[in-house]
N, C-alpha and C. Protein backbone atom coordinates (compact mmCIF):
# COMPACT_ATOMS: atom_id res chain seq x y z
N UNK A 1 58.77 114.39 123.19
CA UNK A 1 58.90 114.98 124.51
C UNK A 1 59.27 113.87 125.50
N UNK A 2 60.33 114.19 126.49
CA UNK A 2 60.68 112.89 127.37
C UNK A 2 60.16 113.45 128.67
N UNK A 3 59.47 112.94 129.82
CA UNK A 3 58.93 113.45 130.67
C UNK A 3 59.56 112.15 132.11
N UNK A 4 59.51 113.02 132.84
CA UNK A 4 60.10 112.21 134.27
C UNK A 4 59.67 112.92 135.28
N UNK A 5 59.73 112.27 136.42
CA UNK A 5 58.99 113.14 137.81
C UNK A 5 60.02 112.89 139.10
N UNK A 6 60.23 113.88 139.51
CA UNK A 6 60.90 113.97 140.36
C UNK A 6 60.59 114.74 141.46
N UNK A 7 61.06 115.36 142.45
CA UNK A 7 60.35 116.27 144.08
C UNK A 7 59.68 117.43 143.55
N UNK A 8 60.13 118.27 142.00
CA UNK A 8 59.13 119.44 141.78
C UNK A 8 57.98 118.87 141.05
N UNK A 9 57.79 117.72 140.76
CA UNK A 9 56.55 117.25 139.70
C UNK A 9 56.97 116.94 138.47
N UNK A 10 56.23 116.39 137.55
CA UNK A 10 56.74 116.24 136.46
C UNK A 10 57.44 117.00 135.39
N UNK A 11 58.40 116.61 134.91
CA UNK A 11 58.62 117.62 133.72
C UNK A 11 58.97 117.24 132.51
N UNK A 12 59.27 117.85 131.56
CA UNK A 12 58.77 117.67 130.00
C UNK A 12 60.11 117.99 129.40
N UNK A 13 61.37 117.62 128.26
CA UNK A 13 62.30 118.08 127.78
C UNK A 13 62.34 117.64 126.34
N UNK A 14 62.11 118.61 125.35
CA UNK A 14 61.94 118.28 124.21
C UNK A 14 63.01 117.51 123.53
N UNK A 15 62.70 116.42 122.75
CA UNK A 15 63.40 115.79 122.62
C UNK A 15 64.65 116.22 121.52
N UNK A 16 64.31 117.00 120.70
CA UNK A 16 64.58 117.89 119.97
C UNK A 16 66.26 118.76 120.38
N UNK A 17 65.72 119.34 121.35
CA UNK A 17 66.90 119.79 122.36
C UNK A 17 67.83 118.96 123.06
N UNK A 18 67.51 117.49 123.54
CA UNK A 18 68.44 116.31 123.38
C UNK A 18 69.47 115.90 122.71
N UNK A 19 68.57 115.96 121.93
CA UNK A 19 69.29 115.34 120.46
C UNK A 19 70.58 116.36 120.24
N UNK A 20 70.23 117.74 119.99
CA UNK A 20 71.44 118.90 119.31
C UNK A 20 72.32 118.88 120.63
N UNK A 21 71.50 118.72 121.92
CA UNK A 21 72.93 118.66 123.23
C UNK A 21 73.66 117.68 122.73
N UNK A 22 73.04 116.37 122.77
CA UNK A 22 74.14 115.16 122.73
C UNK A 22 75.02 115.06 121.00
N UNK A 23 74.72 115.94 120.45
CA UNK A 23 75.32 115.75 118.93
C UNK A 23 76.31 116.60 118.73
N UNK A 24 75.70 118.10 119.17
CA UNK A 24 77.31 119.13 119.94
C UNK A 24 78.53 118.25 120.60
N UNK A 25 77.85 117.88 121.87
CA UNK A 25 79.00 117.14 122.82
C UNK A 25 79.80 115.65 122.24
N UNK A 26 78.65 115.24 121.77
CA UNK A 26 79.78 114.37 120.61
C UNK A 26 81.05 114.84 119.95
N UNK A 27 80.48 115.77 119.05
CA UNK A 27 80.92 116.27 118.18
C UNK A 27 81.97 116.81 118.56
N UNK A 28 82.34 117.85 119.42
CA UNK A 28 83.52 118.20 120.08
C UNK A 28 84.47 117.89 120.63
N UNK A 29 84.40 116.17 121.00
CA UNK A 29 85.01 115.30 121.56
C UNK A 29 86.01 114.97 120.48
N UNK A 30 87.65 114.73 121.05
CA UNK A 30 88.55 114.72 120.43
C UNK A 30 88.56 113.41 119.02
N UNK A 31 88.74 113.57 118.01
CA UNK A 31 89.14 112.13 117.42
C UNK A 31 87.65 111.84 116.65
N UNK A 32 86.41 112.55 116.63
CA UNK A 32 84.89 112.28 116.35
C UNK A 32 85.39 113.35 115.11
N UNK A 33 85.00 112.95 113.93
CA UNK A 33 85.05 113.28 112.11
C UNK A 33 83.67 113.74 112.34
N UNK A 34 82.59 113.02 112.78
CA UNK A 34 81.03 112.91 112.45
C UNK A 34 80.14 111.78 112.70
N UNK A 35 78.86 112.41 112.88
CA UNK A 35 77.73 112.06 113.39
C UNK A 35 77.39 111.26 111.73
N UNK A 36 76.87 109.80 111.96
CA UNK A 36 76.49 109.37 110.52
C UNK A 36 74.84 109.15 110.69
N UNK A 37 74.05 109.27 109.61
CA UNK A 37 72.61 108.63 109.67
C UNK A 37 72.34 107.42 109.57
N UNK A 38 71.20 107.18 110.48
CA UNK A 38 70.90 105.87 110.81
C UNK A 38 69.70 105.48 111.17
N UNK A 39 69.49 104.62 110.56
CA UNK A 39 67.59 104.55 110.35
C UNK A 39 66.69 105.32 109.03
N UNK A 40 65.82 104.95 109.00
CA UNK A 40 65.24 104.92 107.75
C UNK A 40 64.75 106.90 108.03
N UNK A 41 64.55 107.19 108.61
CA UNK A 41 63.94 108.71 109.03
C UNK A 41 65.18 109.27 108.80
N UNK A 42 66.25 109.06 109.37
CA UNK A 42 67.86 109.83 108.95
C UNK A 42 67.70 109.97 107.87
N UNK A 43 67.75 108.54 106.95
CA UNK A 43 68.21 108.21 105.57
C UNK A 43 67.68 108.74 104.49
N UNK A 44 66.39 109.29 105.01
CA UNK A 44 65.11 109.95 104.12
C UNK A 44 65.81 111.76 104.02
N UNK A 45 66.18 111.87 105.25
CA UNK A 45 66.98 113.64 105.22
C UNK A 45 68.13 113.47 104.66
N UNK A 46 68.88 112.87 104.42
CA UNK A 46 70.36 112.44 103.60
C UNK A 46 69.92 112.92 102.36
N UNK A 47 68.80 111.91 101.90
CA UNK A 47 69.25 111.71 100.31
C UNK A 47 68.47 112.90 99.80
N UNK A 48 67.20 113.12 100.59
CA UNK A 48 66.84 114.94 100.57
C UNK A 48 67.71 115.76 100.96
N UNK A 49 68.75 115.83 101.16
CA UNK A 49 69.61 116.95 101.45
C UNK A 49 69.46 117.65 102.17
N UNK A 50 68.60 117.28 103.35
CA UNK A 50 68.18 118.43 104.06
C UNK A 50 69.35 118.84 105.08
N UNK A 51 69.10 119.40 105.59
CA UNK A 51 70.09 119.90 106.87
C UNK A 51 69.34 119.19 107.90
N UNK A 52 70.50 118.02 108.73
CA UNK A 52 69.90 117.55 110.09
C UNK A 52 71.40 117.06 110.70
N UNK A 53 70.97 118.10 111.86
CA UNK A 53 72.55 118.39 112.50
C UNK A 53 72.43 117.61 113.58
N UNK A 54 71.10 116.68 113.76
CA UNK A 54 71.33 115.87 114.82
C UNK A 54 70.98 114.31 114.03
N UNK A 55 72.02 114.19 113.00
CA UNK A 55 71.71 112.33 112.64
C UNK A 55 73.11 112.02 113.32
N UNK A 56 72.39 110.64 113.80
CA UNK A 56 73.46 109.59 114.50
C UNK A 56 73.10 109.64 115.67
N UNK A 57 71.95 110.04 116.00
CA UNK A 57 71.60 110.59 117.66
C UNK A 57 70.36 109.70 117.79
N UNK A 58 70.17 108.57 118.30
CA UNK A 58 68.79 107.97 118.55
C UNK A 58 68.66 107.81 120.15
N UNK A 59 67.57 108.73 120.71
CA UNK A 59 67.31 108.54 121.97
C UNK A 59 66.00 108.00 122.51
N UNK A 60 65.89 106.81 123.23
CA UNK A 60 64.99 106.39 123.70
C UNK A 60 64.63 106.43 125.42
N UNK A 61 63.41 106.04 125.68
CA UNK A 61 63.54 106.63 127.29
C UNK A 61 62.84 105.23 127.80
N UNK A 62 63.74 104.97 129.22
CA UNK A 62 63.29 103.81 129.92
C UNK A 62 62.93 104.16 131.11
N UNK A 63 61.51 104.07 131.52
CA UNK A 63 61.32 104.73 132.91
C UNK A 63 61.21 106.40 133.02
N UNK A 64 62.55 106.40 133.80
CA UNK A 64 63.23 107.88 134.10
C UNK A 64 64.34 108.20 133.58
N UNK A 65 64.65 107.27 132.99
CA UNK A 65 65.89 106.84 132.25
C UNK A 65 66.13 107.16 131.20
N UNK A 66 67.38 107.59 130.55
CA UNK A 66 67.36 107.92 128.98
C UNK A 66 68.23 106.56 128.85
N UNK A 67 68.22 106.18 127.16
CA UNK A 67 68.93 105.45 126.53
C UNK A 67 69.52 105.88 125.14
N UNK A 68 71.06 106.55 125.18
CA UNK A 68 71.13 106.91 123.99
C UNK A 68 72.13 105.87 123.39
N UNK A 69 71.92 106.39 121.56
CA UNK A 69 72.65 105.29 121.20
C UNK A 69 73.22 106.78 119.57
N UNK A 70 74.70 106.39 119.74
CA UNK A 70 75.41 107.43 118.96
C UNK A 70 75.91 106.71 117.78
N UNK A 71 75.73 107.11 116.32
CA UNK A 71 76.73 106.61 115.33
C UNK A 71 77.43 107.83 115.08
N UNK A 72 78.81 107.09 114.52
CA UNK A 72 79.63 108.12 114.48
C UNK A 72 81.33 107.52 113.76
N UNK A 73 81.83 108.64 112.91
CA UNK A 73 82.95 108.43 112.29
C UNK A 73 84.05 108.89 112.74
N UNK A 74 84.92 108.19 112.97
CA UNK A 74 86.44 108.46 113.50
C UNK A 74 87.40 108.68 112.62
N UNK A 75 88.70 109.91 113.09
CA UNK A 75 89.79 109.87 112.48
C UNK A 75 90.59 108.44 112.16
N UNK A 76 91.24 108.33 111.54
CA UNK A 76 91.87 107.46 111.16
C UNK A 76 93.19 107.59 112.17
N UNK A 77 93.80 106.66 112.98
CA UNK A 77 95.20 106.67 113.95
C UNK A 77 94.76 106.82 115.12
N UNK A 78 93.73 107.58 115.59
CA UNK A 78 93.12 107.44 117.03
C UNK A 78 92.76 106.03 117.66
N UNK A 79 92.70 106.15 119.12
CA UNK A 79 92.59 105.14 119.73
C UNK A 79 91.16 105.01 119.59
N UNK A 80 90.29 104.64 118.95
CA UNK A 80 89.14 104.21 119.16
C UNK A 80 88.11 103.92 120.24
N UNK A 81 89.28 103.11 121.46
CA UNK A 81 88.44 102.75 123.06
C UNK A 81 88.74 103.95 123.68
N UNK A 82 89.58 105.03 123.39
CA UNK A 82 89.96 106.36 124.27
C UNK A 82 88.43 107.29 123.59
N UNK A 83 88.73 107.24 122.19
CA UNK A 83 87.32 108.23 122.13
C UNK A 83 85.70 107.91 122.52
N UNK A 84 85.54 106.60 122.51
CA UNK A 84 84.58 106.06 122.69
C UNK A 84 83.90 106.49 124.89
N UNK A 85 85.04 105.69 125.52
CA UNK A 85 84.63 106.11 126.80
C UNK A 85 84.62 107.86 127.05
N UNK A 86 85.48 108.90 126.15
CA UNK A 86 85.47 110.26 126.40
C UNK A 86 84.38 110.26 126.21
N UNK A 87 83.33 110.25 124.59
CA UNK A 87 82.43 110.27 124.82
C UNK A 87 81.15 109.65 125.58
N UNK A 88 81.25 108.52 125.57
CA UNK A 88 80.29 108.23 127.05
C UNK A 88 80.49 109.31 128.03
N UNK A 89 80.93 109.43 128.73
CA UNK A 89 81.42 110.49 129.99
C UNK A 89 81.13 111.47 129.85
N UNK A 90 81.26 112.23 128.74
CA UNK A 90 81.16 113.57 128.07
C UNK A 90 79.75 113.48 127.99
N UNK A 91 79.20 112.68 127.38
CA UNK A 91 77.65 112.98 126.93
C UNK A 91 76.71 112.77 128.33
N UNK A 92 76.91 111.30 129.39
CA UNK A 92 76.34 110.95 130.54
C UNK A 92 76.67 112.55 131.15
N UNK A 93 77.63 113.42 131.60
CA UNK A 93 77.46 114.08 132.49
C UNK A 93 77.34 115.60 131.85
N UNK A 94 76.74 115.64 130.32
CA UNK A 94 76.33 116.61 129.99
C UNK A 94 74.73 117.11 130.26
N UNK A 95 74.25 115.07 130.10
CA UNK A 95 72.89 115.19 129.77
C UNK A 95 72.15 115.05 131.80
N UNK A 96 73.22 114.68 132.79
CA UNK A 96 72.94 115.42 133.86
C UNK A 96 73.18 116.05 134.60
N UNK A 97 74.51 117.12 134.11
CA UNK A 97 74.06 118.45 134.30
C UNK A 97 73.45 119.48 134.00
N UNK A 98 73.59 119.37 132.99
CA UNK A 98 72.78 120.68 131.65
C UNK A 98 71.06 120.25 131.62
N UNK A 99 70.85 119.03 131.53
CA UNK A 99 69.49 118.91 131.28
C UNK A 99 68.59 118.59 132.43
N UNK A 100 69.98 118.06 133.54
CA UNK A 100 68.91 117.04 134.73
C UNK A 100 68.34 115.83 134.45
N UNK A 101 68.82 114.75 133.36
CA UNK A 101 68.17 113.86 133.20
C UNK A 101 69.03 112.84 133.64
N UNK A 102 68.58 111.31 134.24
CA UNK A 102 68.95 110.39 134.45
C UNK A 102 69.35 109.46 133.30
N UNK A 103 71.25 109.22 133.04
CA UNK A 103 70.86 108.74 131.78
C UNK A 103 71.67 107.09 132.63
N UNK A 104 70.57 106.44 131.70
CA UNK A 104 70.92 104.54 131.61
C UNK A 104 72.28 104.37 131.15
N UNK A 105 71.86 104.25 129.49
CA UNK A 105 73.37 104.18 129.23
C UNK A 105 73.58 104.88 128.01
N UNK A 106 74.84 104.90 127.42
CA UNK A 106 75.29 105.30 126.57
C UNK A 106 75.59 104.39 125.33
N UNK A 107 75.44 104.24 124.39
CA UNK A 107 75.87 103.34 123.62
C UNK A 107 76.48 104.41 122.13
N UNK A 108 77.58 104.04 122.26
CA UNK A 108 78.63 104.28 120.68
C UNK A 108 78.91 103.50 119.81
N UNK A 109 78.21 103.64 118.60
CA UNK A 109 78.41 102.44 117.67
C UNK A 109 79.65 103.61 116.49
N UNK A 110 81.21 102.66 116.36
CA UNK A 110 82.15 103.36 115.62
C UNK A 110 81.55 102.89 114.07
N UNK A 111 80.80 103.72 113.57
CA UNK A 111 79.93 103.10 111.34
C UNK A 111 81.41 102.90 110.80
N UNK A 112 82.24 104.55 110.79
CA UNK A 112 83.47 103.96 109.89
C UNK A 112 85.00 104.78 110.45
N UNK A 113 85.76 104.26 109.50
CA UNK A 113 86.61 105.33 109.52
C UNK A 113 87.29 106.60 108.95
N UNK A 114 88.09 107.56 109.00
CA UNK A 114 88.05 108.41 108.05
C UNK A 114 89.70 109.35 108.02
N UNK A 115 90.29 109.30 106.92
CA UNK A 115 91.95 110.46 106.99
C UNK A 115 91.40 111.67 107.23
């Protein structure tokens, strides 16, 4: 749960619901193949097979602040620095409009590439 306070009082946004916003809006962004797993908790749903439609999504909170950090696989021939800032932009003004949260920063790490 990420919690911040602002003029109505505090409030609470599951983190859960974060995660599938910012992994959608990734995801839809031109030139993005996929979200890859990362970290040992991803890596554990991989090789279980489970279904987790939000790996590559690690969000941490500073303050009032979010800090996300995205892995993720690219087409092969795309500009790499074009998809990278779309998504920054895309995700920063998803996660404050749709959610209301203050986000820090964005961080896109490109894992690989892909035809």
């Amino acid at each position: 749960m990420i919690k911040y306070k602002n003029h109505l009082g505090t409030i609470g946004i599951s983190t859960g619901y974060l995660r599938q916003l910012i992994s959608k809006t990734a995801e839809s962004c031109f030139g993005v193949a996929g979200l890859n797993a990362y970290g040992a908790k991803q890596g554990v749903y991989v090789m279980l097979k489970k279904e987790n439609t939000t790996q590559g999504v690690i969000i941490r909170q500073d303050g009032d602040e979010l800090v996300v950090d995205l892995h993720i696989t690219v087409t092969y021939g795309v500009n790499v620095g074009a998809i990278v800032d779309s998504i920054i932009h895309k995700v920063n003004f998803v996660l404050t409009e749709q959610a209301g949260v203050q986000v820090k920063s964005v961080n896109v790490y490109v894992d690989e590439m892909t035809n």
